[in-house]
Protein backbone atom coordinates (compact mmCIF):
# COMPACT_ATOMS: atom_id res chain seq x y z
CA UNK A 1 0.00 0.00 0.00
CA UNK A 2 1.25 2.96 -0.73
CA UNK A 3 2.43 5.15 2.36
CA UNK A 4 0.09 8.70 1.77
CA UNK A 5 2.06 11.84 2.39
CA UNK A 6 0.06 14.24 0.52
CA UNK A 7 -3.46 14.62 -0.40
CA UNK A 8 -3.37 13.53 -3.99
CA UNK A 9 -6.23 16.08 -6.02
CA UNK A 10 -8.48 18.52 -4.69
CA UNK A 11 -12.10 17.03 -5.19
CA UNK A 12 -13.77 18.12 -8.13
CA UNK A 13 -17.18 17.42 -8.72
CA UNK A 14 -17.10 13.74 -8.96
CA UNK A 15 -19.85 11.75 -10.65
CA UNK A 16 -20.41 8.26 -10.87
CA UNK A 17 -22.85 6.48 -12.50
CA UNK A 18 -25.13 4.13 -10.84
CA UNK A 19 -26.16 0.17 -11.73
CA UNK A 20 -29.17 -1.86 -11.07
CA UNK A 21 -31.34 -0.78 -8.11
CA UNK A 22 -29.22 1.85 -5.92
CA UNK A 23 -29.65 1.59 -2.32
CA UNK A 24 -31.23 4.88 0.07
CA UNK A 25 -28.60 7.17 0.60
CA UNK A 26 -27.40 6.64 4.27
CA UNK A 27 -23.54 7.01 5.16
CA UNK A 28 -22.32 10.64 6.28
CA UNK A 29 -19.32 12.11 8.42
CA UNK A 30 -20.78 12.45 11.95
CA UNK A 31 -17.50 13.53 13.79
CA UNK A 32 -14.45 14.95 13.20
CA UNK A 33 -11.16 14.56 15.87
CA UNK A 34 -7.69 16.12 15.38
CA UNK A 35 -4.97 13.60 16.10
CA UNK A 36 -1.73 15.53 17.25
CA UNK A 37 1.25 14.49 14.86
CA UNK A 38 2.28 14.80 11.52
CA UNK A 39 4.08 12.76 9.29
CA UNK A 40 2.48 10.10 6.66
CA UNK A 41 0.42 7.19 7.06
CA UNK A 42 -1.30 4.73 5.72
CA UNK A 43 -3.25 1.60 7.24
CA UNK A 44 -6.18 1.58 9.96
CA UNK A 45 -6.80 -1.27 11.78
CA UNK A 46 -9.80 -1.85 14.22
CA UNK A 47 -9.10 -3.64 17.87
CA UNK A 48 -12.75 -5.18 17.89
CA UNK A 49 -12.10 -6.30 21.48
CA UNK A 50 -10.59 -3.49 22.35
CA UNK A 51 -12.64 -0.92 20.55
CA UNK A 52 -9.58 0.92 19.71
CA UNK A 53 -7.96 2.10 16.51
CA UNK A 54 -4.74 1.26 15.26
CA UNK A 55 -3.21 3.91 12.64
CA UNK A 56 0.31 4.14 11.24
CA UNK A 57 1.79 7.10 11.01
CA UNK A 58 5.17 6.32 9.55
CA UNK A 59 7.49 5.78 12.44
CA UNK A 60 4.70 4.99 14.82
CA UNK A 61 1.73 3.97 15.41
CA UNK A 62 -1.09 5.73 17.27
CA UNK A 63 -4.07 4.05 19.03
CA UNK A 64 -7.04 6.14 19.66
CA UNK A 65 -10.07 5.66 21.09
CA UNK A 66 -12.57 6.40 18.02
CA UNK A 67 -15.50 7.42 19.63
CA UNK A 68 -14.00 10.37 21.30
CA UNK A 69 -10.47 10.95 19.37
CA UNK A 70 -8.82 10.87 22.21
CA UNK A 71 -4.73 9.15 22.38
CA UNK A 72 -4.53 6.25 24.02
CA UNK A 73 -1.02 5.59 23.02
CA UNK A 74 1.81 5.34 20.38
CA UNK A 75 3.96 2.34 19.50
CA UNK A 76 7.26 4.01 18.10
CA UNK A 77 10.65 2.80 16.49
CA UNK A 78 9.18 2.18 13.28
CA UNK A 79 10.40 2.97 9.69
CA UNK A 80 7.96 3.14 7.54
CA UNK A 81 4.39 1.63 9.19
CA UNK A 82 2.58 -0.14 7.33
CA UNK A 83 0.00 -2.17 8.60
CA UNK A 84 -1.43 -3.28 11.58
CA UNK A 85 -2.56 -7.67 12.76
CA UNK A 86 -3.91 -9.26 16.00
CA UNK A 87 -3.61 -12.44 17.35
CA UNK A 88 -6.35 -12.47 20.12
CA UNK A 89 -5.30 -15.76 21.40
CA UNK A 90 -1.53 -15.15 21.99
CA UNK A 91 -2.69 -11.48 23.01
CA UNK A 92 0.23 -10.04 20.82
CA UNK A 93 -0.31 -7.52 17.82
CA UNK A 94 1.98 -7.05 15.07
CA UNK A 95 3.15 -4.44 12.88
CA UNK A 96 4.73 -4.19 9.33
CA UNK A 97 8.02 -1.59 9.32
CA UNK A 98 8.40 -1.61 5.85
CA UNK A 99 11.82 0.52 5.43
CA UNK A 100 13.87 -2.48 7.24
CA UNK A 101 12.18 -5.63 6.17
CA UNK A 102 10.66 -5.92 9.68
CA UNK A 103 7.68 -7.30 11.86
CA UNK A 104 7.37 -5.63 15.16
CA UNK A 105 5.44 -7.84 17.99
CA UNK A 106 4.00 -6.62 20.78
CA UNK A 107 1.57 -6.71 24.14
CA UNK A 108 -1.91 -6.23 23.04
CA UNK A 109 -3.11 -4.79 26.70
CA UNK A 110 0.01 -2.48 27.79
CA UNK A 111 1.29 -1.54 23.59
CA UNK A 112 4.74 -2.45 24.71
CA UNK A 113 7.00 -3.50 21.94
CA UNK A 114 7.98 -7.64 22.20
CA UNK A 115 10.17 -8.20 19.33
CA UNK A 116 11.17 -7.95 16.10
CA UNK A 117 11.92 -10.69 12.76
CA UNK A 118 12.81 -10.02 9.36
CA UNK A 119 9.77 -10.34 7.36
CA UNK A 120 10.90 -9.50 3.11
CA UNK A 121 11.44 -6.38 1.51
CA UNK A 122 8.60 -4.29 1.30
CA UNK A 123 7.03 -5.41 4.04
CA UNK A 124 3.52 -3.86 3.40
CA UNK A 125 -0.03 -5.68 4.30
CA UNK A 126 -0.56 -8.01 7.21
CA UNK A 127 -2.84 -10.46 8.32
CA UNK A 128 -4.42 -12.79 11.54
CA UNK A 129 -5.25 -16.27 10.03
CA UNK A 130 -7.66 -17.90 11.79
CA UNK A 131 -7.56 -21.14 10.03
CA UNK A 132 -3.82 -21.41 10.76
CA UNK A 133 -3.36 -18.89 13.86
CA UNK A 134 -0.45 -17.57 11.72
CA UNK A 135 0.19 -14.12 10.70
CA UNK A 136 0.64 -13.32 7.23
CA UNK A 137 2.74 -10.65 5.87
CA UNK A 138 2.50 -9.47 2.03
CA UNK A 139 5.95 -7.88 0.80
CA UNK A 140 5.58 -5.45 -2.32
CA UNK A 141 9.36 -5.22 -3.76
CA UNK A 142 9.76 -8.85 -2.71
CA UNK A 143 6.92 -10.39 -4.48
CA UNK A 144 6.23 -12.62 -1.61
CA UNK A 145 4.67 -13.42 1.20
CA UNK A 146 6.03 -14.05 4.85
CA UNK A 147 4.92 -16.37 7.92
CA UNK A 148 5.07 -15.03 11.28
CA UNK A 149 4.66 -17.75 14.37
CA UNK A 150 2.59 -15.33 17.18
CA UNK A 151 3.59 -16.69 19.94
CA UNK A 152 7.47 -16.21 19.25
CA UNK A 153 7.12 -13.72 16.96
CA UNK A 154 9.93 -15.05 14.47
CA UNK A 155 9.94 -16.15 11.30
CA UNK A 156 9.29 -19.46 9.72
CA UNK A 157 8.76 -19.42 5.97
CA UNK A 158 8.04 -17.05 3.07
CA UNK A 159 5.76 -17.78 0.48
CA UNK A 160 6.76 -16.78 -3.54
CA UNK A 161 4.36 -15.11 -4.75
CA UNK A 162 3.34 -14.20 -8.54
CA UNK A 163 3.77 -10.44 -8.97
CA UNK A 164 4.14 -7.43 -6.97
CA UNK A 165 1.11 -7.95 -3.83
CA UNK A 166 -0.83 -5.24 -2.32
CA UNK A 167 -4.00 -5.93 0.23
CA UNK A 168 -4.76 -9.87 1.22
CA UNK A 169 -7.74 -10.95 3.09
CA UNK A 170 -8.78 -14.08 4.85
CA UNK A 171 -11.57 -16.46 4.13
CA UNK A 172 -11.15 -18.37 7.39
CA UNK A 173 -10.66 -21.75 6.10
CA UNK A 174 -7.49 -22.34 5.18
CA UNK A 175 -7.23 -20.25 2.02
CA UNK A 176 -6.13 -16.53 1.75
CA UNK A 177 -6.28 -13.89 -1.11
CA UNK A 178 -4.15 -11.47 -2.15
CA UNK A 179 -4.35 -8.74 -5.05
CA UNK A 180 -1.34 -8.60 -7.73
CA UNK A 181 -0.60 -5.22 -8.34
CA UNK A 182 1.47 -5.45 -11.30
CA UNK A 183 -0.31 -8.11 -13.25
CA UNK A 184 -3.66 -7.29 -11.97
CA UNK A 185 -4.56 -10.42 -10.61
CA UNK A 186 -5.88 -12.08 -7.32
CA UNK A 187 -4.43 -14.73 -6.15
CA UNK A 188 -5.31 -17.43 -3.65
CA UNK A 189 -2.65 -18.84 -1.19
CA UNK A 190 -3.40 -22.31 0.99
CA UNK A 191 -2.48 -21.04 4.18
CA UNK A 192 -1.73 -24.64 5.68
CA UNK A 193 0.53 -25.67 2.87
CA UNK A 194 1.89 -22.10 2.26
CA UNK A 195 1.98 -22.42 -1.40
CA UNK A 196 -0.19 -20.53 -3.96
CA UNK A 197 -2.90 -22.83 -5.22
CA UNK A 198 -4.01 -20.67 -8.47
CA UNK A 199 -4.03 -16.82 -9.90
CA UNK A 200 -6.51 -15.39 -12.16
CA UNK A 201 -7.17 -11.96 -13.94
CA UNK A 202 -9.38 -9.22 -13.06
CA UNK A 203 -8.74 -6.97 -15.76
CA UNK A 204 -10.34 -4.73 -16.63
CA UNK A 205 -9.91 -3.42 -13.10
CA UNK A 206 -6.39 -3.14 -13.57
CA UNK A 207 -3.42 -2.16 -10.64
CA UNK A 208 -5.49 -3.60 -7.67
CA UNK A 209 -4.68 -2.20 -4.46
CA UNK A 210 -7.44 -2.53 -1.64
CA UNK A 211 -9.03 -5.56 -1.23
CA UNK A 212 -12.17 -7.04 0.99
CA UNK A 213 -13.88 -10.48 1.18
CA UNK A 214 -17.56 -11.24 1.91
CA UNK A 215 -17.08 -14.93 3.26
CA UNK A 216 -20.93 -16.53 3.42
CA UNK A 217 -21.10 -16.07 -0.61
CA UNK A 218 -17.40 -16.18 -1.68
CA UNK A 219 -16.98 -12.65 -2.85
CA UNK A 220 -13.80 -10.79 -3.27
CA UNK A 221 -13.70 -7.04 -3.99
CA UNK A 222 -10.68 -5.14 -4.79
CA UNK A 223 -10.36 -1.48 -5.45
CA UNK A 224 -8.20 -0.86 -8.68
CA UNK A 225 -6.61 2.05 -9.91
CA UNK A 226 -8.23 2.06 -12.90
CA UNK A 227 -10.98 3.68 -11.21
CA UNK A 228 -13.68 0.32 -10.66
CA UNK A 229 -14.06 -1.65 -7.48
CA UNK A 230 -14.19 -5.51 -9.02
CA UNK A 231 -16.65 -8.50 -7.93
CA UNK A 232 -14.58 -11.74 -8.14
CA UNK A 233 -16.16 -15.24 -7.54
CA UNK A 234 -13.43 -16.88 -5.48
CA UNK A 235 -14.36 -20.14 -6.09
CA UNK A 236 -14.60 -20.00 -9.90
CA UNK A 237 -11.92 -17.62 -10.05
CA UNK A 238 -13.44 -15.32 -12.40
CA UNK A 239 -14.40 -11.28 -12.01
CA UNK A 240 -18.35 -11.22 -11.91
CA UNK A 241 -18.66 -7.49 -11.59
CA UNK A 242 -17.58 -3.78 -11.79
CA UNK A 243 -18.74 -0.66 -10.52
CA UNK A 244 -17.05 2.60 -11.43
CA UNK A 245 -14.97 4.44 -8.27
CA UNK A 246 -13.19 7.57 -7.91
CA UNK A 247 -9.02 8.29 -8.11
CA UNK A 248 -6.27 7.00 -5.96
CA UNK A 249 -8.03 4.06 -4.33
CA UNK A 250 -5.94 3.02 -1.26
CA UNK A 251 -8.74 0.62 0.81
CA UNK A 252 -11.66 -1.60 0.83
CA UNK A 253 -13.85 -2.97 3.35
CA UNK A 254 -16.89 -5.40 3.37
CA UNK A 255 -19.66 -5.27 5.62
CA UNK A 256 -21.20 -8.51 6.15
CA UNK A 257 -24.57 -7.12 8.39
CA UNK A 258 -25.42 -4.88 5.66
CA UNK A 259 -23.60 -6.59 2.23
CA UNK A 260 -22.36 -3.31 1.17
CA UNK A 261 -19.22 -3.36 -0.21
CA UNK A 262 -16.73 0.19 0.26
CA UNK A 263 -13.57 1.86 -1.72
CA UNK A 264 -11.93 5.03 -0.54
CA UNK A 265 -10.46 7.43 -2.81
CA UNK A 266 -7.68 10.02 -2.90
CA UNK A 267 -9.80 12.30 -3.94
CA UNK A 268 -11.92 12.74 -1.10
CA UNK A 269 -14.79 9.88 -1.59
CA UNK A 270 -16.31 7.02 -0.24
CA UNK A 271 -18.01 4.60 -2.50
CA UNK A 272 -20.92 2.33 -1.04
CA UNK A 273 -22.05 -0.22 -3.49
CA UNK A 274 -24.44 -3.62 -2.72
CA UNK A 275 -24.07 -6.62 -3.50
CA UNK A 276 -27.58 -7.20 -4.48
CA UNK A 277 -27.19 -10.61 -5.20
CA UNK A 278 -23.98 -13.00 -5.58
CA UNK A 279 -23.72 -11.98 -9.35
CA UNK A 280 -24.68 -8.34 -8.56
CA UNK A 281 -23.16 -5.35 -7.46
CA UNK A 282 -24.80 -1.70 -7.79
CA UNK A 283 -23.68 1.56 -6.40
CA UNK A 284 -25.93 2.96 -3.50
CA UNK A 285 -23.97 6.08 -2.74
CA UNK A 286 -20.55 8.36 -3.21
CA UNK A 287 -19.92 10.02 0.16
CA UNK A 288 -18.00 13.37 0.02
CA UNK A 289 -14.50 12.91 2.75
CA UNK A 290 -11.36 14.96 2.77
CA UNK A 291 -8.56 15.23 -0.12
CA UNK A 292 -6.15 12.45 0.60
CA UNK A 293 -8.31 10.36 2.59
CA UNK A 294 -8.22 6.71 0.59
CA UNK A 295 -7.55 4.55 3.91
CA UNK A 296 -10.05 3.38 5.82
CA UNK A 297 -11.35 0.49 8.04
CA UNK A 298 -14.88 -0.13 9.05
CA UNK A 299 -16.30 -1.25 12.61
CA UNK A 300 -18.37 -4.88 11.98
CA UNK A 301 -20.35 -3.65 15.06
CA UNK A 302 -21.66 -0.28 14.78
CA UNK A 303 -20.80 0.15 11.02
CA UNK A 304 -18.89 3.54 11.49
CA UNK A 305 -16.38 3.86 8.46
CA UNK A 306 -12.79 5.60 10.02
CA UNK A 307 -10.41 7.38 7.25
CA UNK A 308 -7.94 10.01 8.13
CA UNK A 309 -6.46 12.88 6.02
CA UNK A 310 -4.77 16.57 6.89
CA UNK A 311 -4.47 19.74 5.06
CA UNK A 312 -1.49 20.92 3.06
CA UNK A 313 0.62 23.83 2.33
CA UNK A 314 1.57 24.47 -1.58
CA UNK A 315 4.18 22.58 -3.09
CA UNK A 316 7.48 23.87 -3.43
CA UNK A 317 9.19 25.59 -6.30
CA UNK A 318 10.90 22.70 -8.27
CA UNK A 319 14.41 22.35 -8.48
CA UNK A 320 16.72 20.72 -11.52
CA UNK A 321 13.32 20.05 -12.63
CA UNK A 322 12.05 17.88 -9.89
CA UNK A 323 8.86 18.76 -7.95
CA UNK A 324 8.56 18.02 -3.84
CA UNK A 325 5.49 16.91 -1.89
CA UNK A 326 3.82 20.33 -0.41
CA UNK A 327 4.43 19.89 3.30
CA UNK A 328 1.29 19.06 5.64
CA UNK A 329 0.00 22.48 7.71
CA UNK A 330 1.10 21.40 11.46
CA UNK A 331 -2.33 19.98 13.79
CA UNK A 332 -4.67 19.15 10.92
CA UNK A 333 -4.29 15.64 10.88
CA UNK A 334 -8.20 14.53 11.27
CA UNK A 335 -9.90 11.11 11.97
CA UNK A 336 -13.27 11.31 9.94
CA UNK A 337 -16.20 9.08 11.47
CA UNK A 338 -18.38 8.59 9.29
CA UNK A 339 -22.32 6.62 10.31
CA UNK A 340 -24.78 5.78 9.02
């Protein structure tokens, strides 16, 4: 996933059309909370038991409580946060430090740091298996992915992969997907075995990043930067569906309670489509965020959607012909709550 440092295009007036029967209009941004800090960031990760929220922020990561905004504490040492994984049973978390090829462990209750392994280069995505009770780390540069043991923390086996892998998800029984960025693909890893079992296209939703699952009817859905959020049938293998999204999607989520299905957007929006039906997918709304904001995680429980974004200054002058990142405007780093 790609780390966000600056809020990619001012929202324009962004229209999408609709399919099939749209849904009532319901999802809006209810609260806003200023998290001190700057710096990137990029995943968010909800602590269901916990009802906290894990973001990173670069060389931390900061746990708030999301019904208030309020701190609750920072992991630090990190180069390069990526994403965020818990293993309930072992009560350890884990965290992706993608800059030095690292997994950091540590103490889900008191945030204290455990350990660290060597994951793969790129470290990016990360992932609680159920089926397995392994974590599951998905390394860009390295094309692979890497097994971490959660009770030690360590190691023990990295998985090739077929292409360059963004967001994975996991269907609880054994079998994990991943999105391909680079040859637009899913593909579908047996967790037990740690081998990948097949890969198919998805084109014509092309440079996947985010990607969600809706487990009771096999559905995958992954954001893709040619600007449509895909259906894939994960037992067929095949792409089902499309539904036109906005620029610089970063996320996806899938709500099983109400079988929506959402991608977040660079440029400031929220799609909400339904999956209607297995073979179906329509667009029920585009919800109007903040510049930057295409990370996002959803609560299963209450169905709040979280994304973050901040302001920023203008870019400066270019030198030798190469253009910088404007710098973020100090204490406008905001978590956006949006309900429904």
């Amino acid at each position: 996933m790609r780390i966000l440092q600056t809020a990619s295009t001012v929202v324009a007036a962004l229209v999408l059309a609709t399919a099939g029967h749209a849904q009532a209009s319901h999802y809006h941004v209810a609260k806003k909370f200023t998290i001190p800090g700057g710096g990137s960031w990029d995943y968010l990760t909800i602590d269901t038991a916990g009802h906290r929220l894990f973001i990173a922020r670069e060389n931390r990561v900061t746990v708030v409580d999301p019904s208030n905004g309020k701190v609750l504490g920072e992991i630090t040492g990190l180069n390069r946060a990526h994403g965020v994984a818990f293993s309930y049973p072992t009560g350890h978390g884990f965290i992706t430090s993608g800059g030095d090829s690292a997994v950091v462990m540590f103490d889900l209750k008191t945030l204290k740091v455990l350990g660290r392994t060597t994951a793969a280069v790129d470290c990016d995505a990360i992932l609680y298996d159920p089926a397995t009770g392994h974590i599951f780390t998905f390394n860009g540069d390295a094309g692979s992915a890497s097994v971490i043991d959660p009770n030690t923390g360590k190691r023990i086996a990295n998985i090739p992969l077929p292409g360059k892998p963004e967001f994975g998800v996991t269907a609880g029984n054994g079998k994990l997907y991943v999105n391909i960025e680079d040859k637009s693909e899913v593909a579908e890893i047996d967790a037990k075995a740690m081998r990948v079992t097949r890969h198919w296209s998805i084109a014509p939703c092309t440079s996947p990043s985010g990607l969600a699952i809706d487990v009771a009817h096999h559905r995958l859905f992954s954001g893709c930067h040619s600007k449509v959020m895909g259906m894939s049938d994960a037992v067929t293998g095949k792409l089902i569906a499309t539904v036109p999204i906005g620029s610089g999607v970063d996320a996806n989520r899938f709500d099983a309670g109400t079988q929506d299905a959402f991608a977040s957007t660079g440029d400031g929006m929220l799609t909400v489509a339904h999956e209607d039906t297995p073979g179906k997918l329509s667009i029920v709304e585009n919800v109007a965020t903040m510049p930057g904001a295409r990370t996002m995680e959803i609560d299963p429980q209450s169905h709040h959607i979280y994304t973050v974004s901040a302001k920023f200054g203008p870019a400066p002058a270019a030198v030798a012909g190469r253009t910088s990142r404007p710098p973020m405007i100090p204490g406008t780093f905001t978590l956006l709550v949006l309900e429904r």
